[in-house]
C-alpha atoms as a PDB file:
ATOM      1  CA  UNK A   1      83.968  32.167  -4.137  1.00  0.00           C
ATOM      2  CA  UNK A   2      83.530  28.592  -3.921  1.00  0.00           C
ATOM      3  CA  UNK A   3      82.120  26.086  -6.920  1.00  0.00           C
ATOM      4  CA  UNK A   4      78.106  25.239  -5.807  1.00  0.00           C
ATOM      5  CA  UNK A   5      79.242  21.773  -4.917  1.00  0.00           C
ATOM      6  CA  UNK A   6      75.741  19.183  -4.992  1.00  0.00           C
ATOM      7  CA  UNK A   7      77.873  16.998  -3.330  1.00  0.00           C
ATOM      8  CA  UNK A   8      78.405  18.573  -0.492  1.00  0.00           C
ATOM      9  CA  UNK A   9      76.828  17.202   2.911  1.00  0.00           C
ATOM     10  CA  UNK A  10      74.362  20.322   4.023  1.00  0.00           C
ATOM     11  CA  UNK A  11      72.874  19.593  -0.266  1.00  0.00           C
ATOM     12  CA  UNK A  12      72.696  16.081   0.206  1.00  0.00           C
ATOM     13  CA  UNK A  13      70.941  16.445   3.502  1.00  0.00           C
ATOM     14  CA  UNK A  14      68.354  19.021   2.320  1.00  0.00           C
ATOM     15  CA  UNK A  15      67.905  16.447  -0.668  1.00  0.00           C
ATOM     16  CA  UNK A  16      66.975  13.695   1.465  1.00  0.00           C
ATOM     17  CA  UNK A  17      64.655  15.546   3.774  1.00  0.00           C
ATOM     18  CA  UNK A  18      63.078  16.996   0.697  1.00  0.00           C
ATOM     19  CA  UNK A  19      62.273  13.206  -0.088  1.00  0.00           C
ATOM     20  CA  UNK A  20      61.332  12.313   3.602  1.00  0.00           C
ATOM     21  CA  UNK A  21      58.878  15.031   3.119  1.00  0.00           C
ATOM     22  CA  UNK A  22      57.283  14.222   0.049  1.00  0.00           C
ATOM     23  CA  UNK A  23      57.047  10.087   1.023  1.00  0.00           C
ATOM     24  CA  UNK A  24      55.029  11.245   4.182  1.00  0.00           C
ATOM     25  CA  UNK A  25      53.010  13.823   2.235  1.00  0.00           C
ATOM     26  CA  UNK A  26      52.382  11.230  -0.015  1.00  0.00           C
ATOM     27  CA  UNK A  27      51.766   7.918   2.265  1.00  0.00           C
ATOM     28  CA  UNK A  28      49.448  10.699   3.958  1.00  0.00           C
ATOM     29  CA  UNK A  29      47.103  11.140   0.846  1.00  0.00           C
ATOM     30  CA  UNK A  30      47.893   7.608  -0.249  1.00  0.00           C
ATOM     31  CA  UNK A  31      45.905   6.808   2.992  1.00  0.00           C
ATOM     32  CA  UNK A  32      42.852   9.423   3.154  1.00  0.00           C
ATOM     33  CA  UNK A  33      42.337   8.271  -0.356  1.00  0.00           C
ATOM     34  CA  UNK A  34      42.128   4.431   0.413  1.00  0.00           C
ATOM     35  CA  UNK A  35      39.728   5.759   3.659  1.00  0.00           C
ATOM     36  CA  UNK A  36      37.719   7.613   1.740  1.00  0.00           C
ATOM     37  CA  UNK A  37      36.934   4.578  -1.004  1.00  0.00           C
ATOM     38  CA  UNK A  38      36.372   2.392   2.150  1.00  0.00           C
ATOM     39  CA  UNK A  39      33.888   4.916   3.623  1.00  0.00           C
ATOM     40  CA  UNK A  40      32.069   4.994   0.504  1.00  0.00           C
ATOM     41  CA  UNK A  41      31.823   0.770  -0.126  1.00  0.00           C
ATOM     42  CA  UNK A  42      31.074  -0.033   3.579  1.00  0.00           C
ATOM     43  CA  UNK A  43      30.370   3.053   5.550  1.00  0.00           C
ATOM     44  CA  UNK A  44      27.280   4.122   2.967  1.00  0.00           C
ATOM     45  CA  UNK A  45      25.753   0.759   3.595  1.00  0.00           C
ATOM     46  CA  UNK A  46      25.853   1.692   7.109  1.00  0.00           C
ATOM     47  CA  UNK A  47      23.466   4.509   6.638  1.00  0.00           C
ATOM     48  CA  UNK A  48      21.591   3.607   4.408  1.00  0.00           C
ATOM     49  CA  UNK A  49      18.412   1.394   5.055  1.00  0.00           C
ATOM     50  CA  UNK A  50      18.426  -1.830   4.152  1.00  0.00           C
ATOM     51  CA  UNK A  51      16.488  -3.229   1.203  1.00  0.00           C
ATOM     52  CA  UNK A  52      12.907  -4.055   1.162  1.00  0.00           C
ATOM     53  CA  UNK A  53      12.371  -7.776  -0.051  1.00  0.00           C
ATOM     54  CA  UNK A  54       8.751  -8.202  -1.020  1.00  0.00           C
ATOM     55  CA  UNK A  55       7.511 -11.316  -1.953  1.00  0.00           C
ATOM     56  CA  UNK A  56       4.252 -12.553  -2.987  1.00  0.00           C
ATOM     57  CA  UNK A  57       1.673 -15.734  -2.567  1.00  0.00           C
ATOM     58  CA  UNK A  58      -1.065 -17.009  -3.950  1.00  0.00           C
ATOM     59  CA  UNK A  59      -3.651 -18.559  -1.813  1.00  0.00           C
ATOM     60  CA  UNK A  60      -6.542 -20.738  -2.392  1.00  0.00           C
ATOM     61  CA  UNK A  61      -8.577 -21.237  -5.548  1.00  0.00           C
ATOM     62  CA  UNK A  62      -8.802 -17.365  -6.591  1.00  0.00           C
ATOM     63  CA  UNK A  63      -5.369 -16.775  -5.732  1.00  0.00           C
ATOM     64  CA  UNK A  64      -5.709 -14.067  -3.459  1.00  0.00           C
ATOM     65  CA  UNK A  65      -2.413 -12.329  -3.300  1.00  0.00           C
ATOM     66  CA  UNK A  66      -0.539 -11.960  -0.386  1.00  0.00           C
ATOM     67  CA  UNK A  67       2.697  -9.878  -0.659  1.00  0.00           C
ATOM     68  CA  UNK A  68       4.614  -9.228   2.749  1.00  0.00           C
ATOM     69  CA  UNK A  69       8.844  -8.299   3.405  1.00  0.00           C
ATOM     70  CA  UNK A  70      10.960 -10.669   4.142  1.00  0.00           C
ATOM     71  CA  UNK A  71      12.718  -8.598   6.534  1.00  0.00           C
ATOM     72  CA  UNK A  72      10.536  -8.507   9.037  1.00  0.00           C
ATOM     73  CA  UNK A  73       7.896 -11.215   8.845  1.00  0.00           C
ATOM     74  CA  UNK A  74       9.299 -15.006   8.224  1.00  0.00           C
ATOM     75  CA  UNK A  75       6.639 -17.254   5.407  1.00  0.00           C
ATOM     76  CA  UNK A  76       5.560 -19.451   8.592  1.00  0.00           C
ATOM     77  CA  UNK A  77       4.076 -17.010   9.859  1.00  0.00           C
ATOM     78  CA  UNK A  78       2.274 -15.508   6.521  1.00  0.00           C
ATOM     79  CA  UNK A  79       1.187 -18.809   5.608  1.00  0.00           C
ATOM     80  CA  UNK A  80      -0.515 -18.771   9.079  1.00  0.00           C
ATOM     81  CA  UNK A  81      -1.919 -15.389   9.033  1.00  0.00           C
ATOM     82  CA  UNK A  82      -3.346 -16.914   5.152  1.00  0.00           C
ATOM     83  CA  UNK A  83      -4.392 -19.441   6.664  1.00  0.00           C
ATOM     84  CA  UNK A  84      -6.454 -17.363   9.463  1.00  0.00           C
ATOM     85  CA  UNK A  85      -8.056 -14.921   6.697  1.00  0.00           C
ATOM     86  CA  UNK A  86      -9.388 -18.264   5.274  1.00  0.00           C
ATOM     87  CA  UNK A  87     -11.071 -19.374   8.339  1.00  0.00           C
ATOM     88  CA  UNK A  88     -12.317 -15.472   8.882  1.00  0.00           C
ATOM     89  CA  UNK A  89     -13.854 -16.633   5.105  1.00  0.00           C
ATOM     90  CA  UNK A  90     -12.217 -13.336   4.320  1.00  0.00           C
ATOM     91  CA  UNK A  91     -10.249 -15.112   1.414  1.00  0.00           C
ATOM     92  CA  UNK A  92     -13.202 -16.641  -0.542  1.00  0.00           C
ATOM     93  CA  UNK A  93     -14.199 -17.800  -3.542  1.00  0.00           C
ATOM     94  CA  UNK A  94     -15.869 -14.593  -4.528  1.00  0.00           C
ATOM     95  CA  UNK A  95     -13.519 -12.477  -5.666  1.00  0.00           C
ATOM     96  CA  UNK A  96      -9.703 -12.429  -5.481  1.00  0.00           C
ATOM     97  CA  UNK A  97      -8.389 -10.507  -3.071  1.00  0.00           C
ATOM     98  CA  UNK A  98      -5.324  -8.634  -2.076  1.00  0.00           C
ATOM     99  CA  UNK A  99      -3.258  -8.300   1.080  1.00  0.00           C
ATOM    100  CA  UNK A 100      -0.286  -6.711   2.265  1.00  0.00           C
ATOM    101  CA  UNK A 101       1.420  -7.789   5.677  1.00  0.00           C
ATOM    102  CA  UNK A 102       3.768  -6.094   7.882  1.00  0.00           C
ATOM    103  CA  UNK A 103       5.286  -6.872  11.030  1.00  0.00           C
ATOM    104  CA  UNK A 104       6.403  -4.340  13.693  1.00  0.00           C
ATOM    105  CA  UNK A 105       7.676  -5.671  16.491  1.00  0.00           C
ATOM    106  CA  UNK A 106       3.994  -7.790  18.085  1.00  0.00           C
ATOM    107  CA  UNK A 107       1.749  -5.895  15.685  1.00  0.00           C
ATOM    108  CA  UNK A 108       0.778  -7.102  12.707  1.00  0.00           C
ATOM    109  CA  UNK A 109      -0.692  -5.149   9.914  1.00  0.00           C
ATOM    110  CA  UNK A 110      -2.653  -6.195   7.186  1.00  0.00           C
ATOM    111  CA  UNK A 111      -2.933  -3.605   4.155  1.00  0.00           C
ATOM    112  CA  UNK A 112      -6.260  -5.018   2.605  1.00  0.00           C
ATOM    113  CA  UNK A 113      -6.903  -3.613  -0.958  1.00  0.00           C
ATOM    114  CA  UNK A 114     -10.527  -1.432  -0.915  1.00  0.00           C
ATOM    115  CA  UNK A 115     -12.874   0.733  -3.025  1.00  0.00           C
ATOM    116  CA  UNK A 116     -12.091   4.384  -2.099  1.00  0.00           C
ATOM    117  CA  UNK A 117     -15.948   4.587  -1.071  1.00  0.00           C
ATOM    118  CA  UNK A 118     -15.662   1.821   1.807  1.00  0.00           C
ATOM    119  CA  UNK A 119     -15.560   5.084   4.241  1.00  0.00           C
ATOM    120  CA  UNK A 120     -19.458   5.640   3.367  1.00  0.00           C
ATOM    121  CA  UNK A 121     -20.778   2.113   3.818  1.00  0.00           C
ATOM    122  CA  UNK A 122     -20.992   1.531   7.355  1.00  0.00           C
ATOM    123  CA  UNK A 123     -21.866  -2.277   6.786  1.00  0.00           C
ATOM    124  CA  UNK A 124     -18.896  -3.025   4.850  1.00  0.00           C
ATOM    125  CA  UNK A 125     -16.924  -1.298   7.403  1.00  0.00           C
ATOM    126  CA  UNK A 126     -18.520  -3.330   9.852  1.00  0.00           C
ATOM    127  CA  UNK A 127     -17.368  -6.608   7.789  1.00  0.00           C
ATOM    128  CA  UNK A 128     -13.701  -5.427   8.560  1.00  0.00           C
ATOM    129  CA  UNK A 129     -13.846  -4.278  11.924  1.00  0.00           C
ATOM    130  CA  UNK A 130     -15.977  -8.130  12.340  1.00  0.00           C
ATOM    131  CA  UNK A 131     -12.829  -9.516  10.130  1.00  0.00           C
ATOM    132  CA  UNK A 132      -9.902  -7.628  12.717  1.00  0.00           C
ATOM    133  CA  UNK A 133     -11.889  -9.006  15.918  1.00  0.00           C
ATOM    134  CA  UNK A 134     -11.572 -12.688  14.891  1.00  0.00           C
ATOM    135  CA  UNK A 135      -7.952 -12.176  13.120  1.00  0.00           C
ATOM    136  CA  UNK A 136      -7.560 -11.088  16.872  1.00  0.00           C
ATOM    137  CA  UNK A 137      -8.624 -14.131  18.995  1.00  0.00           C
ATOM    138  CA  UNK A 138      -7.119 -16.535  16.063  1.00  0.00           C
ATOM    139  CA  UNK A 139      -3.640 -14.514  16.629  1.00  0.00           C
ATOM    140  CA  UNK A 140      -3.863 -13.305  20.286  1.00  0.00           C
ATOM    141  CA  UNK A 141       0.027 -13.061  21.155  1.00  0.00           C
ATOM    142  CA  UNK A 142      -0.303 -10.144  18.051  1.00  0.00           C
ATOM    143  CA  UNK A 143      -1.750  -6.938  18.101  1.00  0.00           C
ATOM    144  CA  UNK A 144      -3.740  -7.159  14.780  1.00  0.00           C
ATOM    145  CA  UNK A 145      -4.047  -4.080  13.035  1.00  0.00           C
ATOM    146  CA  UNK A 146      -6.183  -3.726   9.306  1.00  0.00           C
ATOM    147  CA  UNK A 147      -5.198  -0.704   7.447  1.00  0.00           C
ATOM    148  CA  UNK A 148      -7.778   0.172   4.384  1.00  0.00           C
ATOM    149  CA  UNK A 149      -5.346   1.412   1.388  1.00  0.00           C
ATOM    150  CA  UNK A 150      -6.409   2.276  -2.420  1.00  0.00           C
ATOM    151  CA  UNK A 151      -4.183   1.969  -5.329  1.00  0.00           C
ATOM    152  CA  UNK A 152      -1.338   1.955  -2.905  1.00  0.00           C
ATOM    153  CA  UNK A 153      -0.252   0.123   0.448  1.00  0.00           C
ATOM    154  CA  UNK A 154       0.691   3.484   1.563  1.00  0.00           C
ATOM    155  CA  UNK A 155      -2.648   5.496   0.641  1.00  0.00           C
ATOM    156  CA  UNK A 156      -4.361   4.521   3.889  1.00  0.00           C
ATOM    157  CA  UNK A 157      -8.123   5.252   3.814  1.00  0.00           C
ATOM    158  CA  UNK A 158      -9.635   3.734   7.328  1.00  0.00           C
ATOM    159  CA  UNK A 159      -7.152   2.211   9.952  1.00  0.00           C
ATOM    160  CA  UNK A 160      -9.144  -0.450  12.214  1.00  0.00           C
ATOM    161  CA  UNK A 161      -7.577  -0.885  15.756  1.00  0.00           C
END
């Protein structure tokens, strides 16, 4: 019987394709793990919406508070929507008031702050449907939309069209 020689050619060959082997296994996980960590820093973003920067203004002598996302609406044009509110006398002196502005694609929708009981007073309803109709001829290349929210901009009571 012969000595087990690990010197022998057939040894040394298994040897080095046991290496081969494991370098490709590992260069294989080496790169699913960097893809991976690059799905999850850039590919998540992908998905994932992108973030909502509100930003508020003060108008006029009782500060009414406009707050609007800079995503979708530029200041120019919420200064000039402020601007229209205060020749609609809607921003006053009265009382402060508060607004929130969105823009979706030519509409624009303005999230005006209201007491839950608006519904039931057909006057003061009539004061904001009067308010959306000139809002409308000041800004006719918009669609001009006035929700009625309470406690949130998302709690719509009334939505004037």
């Amino acid at each position: 019987m012969e000595p087990n020689n690990t010197n022998s050619p057939s040894a040394n060959n298994k040897i080095a394709g046991t290496k081969t082997q494991s370098r490709k296994k590992l260069l294989i996980f080496a790169v699913a793990g960097i893809a991976i960590a690059l799905f999850c820093v850039f590919g998540l973003g992908l998905f994932s919406k992108p973030k909502v920067i509100q930003v508020m203004k003060s108008y006029g002598k009782m500060n009414h508070e406009v707050t609007y996302d800079k995503n979708n609406i530029t200041e120019e044009e919420v200064d000039y929507l402020a601007d229209g509110l205060t020749k609609a006398h809607f921003f006053d002196e009265a009382a402060t008031k508060f607004v929130y502005i969105k823009k979706i694609h030519k509409t624009v929708e303005l999230s005006i702050s209201a007491n839950p009981l608006i519904t039931g007073n057909p006057p003061a309803m009539q004061a904001f449907v009067d308010l959306r109709k000139e809002m409308q001829k000041q800004f006719p290349n918009n669609k001009i939309v006035i929700n009625l929210v309470v406690y949130k901009f998302d709690n719509v009571l009334a939505r004037i069209e």
